[in-house]
N, C-alpha and C. Protein backbone atom coordinates (compact mmCIF):
# COMPACT_ATOMS: atom_id res chain seq x y z
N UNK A 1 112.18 80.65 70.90
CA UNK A 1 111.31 80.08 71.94
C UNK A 1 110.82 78.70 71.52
N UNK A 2 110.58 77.43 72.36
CA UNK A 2 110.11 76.64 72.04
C UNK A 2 108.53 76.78 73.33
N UNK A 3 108.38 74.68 73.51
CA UNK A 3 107.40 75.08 73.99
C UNK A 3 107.67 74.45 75.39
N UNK A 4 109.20 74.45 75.64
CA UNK A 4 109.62 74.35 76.96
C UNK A 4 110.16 75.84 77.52
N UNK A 5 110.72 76.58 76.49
CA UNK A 5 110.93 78.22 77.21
C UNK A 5 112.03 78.32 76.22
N UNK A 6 112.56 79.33 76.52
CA UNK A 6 113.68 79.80 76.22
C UNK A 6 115.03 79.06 76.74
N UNK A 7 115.36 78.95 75.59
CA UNK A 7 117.20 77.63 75.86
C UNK A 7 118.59 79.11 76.46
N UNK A 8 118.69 78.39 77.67
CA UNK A 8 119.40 79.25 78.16
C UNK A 8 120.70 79.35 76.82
N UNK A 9 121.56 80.23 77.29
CA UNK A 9 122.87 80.50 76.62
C UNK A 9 122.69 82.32 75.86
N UNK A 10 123.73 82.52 74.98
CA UNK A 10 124.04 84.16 75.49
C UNK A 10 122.60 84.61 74.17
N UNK A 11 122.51 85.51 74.71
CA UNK A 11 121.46 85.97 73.98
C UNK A 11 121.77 87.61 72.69
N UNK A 12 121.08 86.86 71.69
CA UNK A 12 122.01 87.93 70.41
C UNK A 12 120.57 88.77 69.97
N UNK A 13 119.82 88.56 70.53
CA UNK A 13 118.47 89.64 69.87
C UNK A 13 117.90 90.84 71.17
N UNK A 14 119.12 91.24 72.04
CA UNK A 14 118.79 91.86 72.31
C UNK A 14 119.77 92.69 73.46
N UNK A 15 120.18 94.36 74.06
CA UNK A 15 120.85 94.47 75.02
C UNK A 15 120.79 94.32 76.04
N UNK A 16 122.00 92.87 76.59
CA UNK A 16 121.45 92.46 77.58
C UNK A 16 121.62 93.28 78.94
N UNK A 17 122.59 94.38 79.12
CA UNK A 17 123.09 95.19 80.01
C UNK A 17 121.65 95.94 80.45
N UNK A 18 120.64 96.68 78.95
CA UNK A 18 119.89 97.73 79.54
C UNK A 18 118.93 96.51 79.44
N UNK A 19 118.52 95.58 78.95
CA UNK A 19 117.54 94.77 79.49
C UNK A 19 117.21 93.77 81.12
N UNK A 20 118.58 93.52 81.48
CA UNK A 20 119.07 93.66 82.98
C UNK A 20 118.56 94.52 83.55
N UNK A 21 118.82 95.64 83.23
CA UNK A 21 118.70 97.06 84.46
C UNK A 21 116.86 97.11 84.17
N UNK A 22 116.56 96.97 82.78
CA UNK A 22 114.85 97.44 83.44
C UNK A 22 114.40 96.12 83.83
N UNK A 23 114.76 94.97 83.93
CA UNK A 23 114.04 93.96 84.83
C UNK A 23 114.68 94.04 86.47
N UNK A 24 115.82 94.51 86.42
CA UNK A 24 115.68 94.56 87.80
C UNK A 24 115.21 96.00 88.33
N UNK A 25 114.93 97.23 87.90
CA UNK A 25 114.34 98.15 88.36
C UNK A 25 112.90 97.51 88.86
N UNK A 26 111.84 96.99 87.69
CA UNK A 26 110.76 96.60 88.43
C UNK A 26 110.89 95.33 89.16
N UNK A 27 111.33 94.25 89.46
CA UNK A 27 112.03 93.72 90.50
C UNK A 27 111.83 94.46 91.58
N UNK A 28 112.82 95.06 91.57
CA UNK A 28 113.40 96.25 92.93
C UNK A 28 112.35 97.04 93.15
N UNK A 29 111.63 97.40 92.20
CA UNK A 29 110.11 98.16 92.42
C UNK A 29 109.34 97.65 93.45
N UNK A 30 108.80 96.37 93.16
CA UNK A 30 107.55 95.91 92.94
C UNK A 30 107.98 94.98 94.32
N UNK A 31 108.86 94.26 94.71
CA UNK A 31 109.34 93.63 95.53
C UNK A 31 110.14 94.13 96.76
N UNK A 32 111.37 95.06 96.42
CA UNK A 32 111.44 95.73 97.65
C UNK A 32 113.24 94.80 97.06
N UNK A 33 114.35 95.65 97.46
CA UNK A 33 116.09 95.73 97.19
C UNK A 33 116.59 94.57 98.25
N UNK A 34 115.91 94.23 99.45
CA UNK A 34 116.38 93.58 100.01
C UNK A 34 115.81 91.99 99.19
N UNK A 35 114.57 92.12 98.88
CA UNK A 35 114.26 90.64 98.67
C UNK A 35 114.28 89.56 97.46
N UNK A 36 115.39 90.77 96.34
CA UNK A 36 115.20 90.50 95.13
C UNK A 36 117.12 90.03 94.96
N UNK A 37 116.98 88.79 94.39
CA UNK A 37 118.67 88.80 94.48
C UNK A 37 119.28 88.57 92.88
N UNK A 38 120.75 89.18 92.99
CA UNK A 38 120.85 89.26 91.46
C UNK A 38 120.73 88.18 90.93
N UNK A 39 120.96 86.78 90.92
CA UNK A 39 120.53 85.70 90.64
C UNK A 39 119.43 85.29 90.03
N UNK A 40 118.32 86.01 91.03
CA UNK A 40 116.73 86.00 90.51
C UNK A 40 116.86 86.70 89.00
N UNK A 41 117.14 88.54 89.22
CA UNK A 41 116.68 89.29 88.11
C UNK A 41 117.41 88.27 86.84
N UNK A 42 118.60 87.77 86.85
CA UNK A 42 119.15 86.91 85.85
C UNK A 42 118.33 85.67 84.90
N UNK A 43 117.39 85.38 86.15
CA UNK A 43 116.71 84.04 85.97
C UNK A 43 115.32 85.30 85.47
N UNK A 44 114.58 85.91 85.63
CA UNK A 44 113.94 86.74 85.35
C UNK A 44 113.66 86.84 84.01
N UNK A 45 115.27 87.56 83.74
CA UNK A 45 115.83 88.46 82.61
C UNK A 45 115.85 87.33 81.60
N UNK A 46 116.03 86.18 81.59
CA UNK A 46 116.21 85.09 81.00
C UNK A 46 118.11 84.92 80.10
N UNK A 47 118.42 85.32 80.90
CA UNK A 47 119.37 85.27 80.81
C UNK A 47 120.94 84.45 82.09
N UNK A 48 122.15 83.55 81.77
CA UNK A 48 122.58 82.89 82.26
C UNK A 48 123.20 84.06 83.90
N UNK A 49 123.54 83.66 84.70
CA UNK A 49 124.00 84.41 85.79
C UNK A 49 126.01 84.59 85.77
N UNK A 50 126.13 83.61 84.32
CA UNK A 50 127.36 84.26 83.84
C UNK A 50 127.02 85.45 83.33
N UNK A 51 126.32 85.66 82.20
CA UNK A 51 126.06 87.09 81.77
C UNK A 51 125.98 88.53 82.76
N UNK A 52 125.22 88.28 83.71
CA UNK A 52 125.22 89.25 84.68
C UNK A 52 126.12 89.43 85.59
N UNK A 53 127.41 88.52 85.73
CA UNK A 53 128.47 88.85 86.23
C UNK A 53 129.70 89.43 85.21
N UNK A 54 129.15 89.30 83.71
CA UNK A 54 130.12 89.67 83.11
C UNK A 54 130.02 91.73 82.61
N UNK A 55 128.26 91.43 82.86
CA UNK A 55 128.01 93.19 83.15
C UNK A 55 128.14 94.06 84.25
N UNK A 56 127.81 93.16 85.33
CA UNK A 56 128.41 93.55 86.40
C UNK A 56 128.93 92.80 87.39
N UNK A 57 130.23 93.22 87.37
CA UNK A 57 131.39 92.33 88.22
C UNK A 57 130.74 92.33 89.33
N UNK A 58 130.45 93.49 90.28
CA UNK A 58 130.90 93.73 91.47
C UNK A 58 129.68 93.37 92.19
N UNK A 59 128.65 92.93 91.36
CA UNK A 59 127.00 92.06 91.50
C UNK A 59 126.22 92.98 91.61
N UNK A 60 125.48 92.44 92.92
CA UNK A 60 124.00 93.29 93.02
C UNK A 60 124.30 94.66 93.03
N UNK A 61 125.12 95.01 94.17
CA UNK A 61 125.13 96.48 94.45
C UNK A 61 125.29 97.38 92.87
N UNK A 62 126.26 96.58 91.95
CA UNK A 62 126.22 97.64 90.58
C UNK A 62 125.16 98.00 89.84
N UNK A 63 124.13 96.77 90.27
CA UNK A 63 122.99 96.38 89.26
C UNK A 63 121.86 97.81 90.24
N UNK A 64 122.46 97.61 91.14
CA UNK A 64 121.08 99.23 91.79
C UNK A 64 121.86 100.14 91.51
N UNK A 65 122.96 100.12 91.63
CA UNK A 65 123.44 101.54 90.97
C UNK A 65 123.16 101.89 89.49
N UNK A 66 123.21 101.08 88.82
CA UNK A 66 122.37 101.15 87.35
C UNK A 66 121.16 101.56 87.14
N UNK A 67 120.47 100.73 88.11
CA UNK A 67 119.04 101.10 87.97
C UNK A 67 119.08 102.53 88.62
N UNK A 68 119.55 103.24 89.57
CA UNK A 68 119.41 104.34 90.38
C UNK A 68 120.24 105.72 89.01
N UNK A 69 120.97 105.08 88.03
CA UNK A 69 122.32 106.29 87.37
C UNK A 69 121.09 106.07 86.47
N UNK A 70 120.14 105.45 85.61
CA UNK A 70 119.82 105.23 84.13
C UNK A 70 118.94 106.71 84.27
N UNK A 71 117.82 106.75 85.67
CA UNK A 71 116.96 107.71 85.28
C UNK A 71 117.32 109.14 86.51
N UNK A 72 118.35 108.91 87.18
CA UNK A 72 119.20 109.85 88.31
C UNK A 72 119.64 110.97 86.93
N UNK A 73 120.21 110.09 85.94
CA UNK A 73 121.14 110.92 85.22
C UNK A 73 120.45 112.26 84.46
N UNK A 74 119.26 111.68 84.51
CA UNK A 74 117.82 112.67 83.43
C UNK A 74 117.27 113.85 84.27
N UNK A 75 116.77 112.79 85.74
CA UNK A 75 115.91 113.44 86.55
C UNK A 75 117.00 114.60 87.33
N UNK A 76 118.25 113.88 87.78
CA UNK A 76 118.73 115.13 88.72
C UNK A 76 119.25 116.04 87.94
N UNK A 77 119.80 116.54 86.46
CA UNK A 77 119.90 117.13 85.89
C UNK A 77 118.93 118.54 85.38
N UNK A 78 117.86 117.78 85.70
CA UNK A 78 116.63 118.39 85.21
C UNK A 78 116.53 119.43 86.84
N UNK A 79 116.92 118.74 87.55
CA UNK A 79 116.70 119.83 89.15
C UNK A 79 117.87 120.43 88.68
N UNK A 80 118.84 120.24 88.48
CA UNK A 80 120.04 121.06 88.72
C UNK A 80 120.01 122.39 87.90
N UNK A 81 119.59 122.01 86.42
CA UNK A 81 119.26 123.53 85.75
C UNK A 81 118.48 124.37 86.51
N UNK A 82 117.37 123.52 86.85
CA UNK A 82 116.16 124.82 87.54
C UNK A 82 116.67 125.21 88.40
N UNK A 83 117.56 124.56 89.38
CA UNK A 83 117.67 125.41 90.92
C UNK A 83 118.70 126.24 90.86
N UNK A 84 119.96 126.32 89.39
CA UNK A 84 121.18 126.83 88.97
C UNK A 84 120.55 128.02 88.38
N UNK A 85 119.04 127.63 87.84
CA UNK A 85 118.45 129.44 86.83
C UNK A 85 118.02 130.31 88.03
N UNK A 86 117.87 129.41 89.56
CA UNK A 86 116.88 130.47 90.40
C UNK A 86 118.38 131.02 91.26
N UNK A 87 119.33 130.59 91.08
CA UNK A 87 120.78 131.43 91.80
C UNK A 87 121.07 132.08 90.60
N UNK A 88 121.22 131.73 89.45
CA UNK A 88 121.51 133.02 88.69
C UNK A 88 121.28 133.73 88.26
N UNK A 89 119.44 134.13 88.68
CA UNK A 89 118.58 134.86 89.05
C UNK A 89 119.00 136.07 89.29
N UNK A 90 119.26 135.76 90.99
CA UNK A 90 119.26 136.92 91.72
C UNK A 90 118.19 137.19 92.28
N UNK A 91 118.23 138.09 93.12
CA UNK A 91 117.21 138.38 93.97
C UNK A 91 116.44 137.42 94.83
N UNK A 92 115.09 137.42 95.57
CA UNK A 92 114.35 136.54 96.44
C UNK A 92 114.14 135.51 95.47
N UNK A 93 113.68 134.33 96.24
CA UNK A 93 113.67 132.77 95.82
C UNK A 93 112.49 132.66 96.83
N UNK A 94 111.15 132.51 95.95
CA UNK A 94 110.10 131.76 97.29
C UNK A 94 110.33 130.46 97.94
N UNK A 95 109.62 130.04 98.21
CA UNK A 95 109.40 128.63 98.73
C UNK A 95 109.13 127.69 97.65
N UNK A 96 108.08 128.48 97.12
CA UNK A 96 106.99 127.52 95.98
C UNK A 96 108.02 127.28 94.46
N UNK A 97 108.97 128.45 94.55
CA UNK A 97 109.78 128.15 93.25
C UNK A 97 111.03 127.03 93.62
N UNK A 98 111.42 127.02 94.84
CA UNK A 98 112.34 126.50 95.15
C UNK A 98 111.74 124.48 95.09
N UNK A 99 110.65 124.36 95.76
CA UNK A 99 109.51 122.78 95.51
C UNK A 99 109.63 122.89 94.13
N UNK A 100 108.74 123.73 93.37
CA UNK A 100 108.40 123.72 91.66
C UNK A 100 110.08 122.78 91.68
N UNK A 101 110.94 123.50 91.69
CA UNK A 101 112.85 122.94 90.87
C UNK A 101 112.87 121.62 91.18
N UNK A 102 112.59 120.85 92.67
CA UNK A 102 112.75 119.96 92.72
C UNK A 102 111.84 118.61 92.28
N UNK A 103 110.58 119.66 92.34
CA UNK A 103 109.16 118.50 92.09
C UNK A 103 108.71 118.24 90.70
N UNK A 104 109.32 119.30 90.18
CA UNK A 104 108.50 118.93 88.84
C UNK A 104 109.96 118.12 87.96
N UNK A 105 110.94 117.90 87.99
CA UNK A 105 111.53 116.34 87.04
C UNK A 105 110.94 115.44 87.50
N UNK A 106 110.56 115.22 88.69
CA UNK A 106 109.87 113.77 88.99
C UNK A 106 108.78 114.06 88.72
N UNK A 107 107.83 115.11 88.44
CA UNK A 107 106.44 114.74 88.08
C UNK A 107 106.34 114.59 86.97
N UNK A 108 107.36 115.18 85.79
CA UNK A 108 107.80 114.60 84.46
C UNK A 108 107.60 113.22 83.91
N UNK A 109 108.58 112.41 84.92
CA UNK A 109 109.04 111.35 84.88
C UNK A 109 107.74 110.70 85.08
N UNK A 110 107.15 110.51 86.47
CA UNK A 110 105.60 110.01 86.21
C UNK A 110 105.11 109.62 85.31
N UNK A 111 104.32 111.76 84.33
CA UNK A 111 104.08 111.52 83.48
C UNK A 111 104.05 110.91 81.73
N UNK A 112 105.47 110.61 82.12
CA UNK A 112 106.28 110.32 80.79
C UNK A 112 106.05 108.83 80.89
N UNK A 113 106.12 108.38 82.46
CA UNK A 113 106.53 106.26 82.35
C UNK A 113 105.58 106.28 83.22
N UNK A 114 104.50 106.24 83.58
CA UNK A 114 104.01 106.32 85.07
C UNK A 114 104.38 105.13 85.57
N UNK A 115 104.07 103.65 85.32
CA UNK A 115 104.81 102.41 85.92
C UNK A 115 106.35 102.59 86.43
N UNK A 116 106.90 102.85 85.15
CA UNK A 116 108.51 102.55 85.42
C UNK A 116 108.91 103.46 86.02
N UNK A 117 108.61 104.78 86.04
CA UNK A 117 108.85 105.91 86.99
C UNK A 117 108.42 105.66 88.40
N UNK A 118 107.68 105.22 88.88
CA UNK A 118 106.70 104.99 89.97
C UNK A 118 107.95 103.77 90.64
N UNK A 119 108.20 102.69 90.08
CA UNK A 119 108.79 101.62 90.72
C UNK A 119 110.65 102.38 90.92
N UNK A 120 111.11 103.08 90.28
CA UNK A 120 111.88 103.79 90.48
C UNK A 120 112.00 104.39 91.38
N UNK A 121 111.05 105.56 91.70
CA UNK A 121 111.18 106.40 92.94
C UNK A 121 111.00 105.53 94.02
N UNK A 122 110.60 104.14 93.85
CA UNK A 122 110.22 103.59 95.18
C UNK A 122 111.65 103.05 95.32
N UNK A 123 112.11 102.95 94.74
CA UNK A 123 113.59 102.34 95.19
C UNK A 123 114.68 103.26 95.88
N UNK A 124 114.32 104.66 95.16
CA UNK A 124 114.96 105.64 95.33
C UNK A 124 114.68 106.24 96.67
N UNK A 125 113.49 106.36 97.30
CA UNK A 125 113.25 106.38 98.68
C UNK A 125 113.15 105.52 99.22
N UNK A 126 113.43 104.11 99.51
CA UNK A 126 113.62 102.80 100.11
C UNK A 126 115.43 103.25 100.58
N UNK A 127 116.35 103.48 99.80
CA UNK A 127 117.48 103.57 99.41
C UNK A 127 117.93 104.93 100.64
N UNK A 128 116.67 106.23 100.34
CA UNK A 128 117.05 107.22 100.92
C UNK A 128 117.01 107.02 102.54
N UNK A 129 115.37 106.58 102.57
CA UNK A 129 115.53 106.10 104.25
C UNK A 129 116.35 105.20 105.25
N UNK A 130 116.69 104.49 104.01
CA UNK A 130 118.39 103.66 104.95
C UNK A 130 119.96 104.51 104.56
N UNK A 131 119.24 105.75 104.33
CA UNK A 131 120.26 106.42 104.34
C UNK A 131 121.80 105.04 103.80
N UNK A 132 121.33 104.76 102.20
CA UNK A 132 122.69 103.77 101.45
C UNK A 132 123.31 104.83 100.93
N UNK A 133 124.46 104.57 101.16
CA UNK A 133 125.17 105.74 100.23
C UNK A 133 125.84 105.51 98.83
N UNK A 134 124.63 104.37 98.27
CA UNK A 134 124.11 104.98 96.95
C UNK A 134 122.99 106.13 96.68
N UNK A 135 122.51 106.05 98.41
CA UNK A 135 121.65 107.56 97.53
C UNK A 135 122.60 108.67 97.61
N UNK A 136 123.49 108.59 98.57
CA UNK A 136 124.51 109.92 98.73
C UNK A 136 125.17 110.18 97.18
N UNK A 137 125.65 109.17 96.51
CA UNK A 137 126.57 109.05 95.45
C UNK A 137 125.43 109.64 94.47
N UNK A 138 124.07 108.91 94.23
CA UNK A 138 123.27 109.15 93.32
C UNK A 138 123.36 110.87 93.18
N UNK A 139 123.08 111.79 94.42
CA UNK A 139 123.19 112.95 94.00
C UNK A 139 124.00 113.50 93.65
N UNK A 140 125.11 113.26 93.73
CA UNK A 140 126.48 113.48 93.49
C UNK A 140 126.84 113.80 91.81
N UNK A 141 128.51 114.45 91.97
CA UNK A 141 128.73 114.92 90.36
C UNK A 141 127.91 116.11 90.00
N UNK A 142 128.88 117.01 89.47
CA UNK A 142 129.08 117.85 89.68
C UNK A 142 128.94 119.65 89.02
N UNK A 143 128.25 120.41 89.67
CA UNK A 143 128.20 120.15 91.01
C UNK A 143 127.16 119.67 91.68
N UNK A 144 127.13 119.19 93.20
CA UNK A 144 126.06 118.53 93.43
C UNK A 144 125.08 118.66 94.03
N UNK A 145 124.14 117.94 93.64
CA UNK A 145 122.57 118.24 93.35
C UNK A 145 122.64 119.39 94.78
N UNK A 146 122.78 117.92 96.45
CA UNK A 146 122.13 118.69 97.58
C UNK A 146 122.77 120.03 98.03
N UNK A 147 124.45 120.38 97.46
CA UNK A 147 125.00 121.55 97.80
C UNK A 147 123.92 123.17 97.10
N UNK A 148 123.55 122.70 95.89
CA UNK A 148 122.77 123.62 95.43
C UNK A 148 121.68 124.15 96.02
N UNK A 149 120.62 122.55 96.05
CA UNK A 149 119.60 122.85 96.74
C UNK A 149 119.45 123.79 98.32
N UNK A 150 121.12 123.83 99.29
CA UNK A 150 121.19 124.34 100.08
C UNK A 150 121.51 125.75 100.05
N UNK A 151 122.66 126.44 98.91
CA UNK A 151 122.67 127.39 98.12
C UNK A 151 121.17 128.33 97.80
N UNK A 152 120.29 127.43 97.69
CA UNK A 152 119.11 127.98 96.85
C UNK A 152 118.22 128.42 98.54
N UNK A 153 118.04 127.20 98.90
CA UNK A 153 117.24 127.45 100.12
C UNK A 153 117.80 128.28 101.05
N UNK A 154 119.14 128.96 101.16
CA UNK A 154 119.21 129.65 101.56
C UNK A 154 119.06 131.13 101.44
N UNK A 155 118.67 131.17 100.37
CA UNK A 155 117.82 132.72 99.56
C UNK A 155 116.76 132.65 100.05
N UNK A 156 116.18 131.68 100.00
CA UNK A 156 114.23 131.19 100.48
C UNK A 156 114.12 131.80 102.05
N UNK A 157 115.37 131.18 102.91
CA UNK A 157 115.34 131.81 104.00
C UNK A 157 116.44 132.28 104.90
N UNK A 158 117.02 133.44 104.38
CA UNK A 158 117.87 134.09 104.42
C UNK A 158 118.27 134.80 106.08
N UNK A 159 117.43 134.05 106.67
CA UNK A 159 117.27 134.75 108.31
C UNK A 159 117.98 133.66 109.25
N UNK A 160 117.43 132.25 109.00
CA UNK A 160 117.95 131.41 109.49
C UNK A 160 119.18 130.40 109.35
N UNK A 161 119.45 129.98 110.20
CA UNK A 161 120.84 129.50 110.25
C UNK A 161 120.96 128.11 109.47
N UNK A 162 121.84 127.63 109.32
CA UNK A 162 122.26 126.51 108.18
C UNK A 162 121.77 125.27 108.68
N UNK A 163 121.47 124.88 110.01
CA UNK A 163 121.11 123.73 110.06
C UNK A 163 119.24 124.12 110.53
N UNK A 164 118.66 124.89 110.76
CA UNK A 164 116.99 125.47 110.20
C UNK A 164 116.81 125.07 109.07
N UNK A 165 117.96 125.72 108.25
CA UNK A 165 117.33 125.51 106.82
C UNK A 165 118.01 123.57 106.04
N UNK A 166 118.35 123.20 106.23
CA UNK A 166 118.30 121.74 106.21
C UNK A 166 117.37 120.92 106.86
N UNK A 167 117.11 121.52 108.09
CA UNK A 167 115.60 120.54 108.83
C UNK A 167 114.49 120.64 107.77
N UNK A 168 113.93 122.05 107.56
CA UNK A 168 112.86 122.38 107.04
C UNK A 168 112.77 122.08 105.67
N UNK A 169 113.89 122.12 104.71
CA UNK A 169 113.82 121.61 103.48
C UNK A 169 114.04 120.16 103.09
N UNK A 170 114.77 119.81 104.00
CA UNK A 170 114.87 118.31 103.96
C UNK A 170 113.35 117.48 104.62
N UNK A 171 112.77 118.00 105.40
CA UNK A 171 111.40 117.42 105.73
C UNK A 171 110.90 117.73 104.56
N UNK A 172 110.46 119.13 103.79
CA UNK A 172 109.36 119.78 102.67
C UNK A 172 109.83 118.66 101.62
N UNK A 173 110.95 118.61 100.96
CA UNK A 173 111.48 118.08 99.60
C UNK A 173 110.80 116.11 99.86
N UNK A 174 111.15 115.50 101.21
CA UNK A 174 111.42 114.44 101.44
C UNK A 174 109.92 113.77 101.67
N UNK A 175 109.14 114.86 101.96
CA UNK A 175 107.81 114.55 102.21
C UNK A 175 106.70 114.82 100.54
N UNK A 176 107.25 115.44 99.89
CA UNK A 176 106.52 115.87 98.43
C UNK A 176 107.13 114.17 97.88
N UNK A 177 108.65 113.76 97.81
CA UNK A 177 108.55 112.92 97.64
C UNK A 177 108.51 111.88 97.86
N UNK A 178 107.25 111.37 99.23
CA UNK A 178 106.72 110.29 99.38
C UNK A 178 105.28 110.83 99.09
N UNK A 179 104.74 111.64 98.90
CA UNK A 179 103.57 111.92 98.36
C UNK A 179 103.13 111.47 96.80
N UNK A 180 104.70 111.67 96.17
CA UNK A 180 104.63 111.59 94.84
C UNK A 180 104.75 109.80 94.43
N UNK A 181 105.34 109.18 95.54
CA UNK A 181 105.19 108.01 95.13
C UNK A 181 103.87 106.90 95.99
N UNK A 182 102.91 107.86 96.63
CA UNK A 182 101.78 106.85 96.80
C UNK A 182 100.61 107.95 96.26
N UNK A 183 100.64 108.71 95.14
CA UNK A 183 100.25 109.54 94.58
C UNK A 183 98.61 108.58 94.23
N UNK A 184 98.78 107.47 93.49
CA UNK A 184 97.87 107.30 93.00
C UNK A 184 96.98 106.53 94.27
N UNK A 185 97.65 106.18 95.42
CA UNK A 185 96.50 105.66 96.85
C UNK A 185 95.48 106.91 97.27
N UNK A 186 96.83 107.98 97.35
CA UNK A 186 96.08 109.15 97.35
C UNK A 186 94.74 109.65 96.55
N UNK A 187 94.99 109.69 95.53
CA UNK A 187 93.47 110.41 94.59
C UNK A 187 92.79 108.96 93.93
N UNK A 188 92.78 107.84 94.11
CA UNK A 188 92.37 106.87 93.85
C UNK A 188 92.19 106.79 92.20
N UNK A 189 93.69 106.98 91.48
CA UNK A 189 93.92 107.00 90.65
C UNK A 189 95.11 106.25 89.87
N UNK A 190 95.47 105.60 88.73
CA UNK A 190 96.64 104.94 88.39
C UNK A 190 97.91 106.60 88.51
N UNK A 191 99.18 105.66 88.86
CA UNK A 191 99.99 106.89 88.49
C UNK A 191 99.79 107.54 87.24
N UNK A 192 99.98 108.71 86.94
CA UNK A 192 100.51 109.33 85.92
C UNK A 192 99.88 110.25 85.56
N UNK A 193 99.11 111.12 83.97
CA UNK A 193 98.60 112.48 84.21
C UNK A 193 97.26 111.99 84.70
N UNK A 194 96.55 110.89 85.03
CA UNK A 194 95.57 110.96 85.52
C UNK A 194 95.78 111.38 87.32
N UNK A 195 96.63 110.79 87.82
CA UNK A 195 96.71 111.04 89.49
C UNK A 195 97.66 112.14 89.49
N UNK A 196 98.70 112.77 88.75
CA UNK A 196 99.35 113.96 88.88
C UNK A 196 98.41 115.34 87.99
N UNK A 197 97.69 114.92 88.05
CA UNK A 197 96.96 116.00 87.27
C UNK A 197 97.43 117.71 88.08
N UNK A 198 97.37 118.92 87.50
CA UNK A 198 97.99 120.45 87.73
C UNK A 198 97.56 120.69 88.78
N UNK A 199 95.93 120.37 89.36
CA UNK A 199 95.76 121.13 90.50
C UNK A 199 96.22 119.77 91.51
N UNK A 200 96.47 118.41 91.53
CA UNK A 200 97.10 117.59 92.15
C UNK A 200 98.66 118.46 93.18
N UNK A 201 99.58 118.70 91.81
CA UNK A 201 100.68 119.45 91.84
C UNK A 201 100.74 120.74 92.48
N UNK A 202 99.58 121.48 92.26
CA UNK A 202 99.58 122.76 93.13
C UNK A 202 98.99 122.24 94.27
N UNK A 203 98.72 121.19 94.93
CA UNK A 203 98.53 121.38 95.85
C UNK A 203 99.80 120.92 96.63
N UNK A 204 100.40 119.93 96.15
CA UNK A 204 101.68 119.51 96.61
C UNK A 204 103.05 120.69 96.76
N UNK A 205 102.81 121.53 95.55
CA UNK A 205 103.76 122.58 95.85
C UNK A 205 103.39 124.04 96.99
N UNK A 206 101.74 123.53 97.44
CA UNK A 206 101.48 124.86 98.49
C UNK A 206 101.90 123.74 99.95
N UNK A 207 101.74 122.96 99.78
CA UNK A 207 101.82 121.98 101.18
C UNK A 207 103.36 122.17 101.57
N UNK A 208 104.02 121.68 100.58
CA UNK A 208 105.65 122.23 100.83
C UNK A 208 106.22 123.40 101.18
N UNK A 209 106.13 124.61 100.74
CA UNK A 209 105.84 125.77 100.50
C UNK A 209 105.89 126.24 102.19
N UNK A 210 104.32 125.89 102.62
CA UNK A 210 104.16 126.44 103.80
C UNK A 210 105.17 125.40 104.77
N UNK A 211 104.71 124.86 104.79
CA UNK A 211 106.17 123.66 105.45
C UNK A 211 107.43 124.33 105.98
N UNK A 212 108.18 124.63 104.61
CA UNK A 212 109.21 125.39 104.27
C UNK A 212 108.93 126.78 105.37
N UNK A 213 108.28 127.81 104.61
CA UNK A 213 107.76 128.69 105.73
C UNK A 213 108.16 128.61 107.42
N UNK A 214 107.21 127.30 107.66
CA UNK A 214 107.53 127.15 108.57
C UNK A 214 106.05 128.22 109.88
């Protein structure tokens, strides 16, 4: 560093691929996917906008898929065991266990990064409501996430027909997580175990729950 900035050219003290992806996650956080261009996060990142074409060719779109695979790969994994232990279970599947599988990796995540988790999910539901099919892909691999979750919910409610049970779980799941990401407007708290605090969570998993119900 001098005391004009940092002299552009390639940079050897540090990885520039995962240092890319967490400046443009909060980027993409904090600003919103449409208004942030890969160019910027480059100039950001302090790094040349050769570099970021040489990590990712195919530009912006790779650079959200990065940011969407780094913590997809942790978090949807983490649903996939739980909702794979409640089918190989057996027997009834409530409501409240079926929310618990999906809600608690992201309330993990919160509590583990609350910032960087927080600007994440906002991308991740920005992404979902324009229905990009990077969120389709994100769940994806195998097997995948939403086939399970439909698998599962259909133990929860075993009466109704296949597209009932997609309305009602896709509202319950989709609505816990926009709760979870204005969590802290809600209890007038910073994210994390201060605004996700247990009875926070139980209340989010009875709200779903009955939802689900119906």
């Amino acid at each position: 560093m001098t005391g004009k900035g940092r002299r552009r050219g390639p940079r050897t003290d540090l990885d520039v691929r995962a240092h890319l992806v967490s400046v443009a996650e909060r980027m993409f956080g904090e600003q919103g996917l449409d208004l942030v261009s890969a160019r910027a996060v480059a100039r950001e990142a302090g790094v040349a906008p050769t570099a970021l074409a040489y990590h990712f060719p195919a530009g912006k779109p790779a650079l959200v898929r990065a940011v969407v695979d780094r913590r997809m790969d942790l978090v949807g994994e983490a649903m996939r065991v739980r909702l794979l232990a409640l089918l190989e279970r057996g027997g009834e599947v409530t409501p409240a266990e079926l929310v618990e599988a999906v809600l608690m990796p992201t309330v993990d995540l919160l509590r583990s990064d609350p910032a960087g988790g927080l600007r994440w999910m906002r991308i991740i539901a920005r992404l979902r409501l324009a229905e990009d099919p990077l969120w389709v892909e994100a769940v994806s691999g195998g097997p995948r996430l939403d086939e399970i979750l439909i698998e599962v919910a259909a133990r929860v409610l075993p009466g109704l027909d296949r597209a009932e049970v997609l309305t009602r779980v896709g509202i319950a799941v989709f609505s816990v997580f926009a709760l979870l990401v204005g969590a802290d407007q809600l209890v007038g708290a910073a994210p994390g175990a201060e605004a996700l605090d247990d009875a926070f969570v139980a209340h989010l998993v009875r709200f779903a729950a009955a939802g689900i119900r119906g």
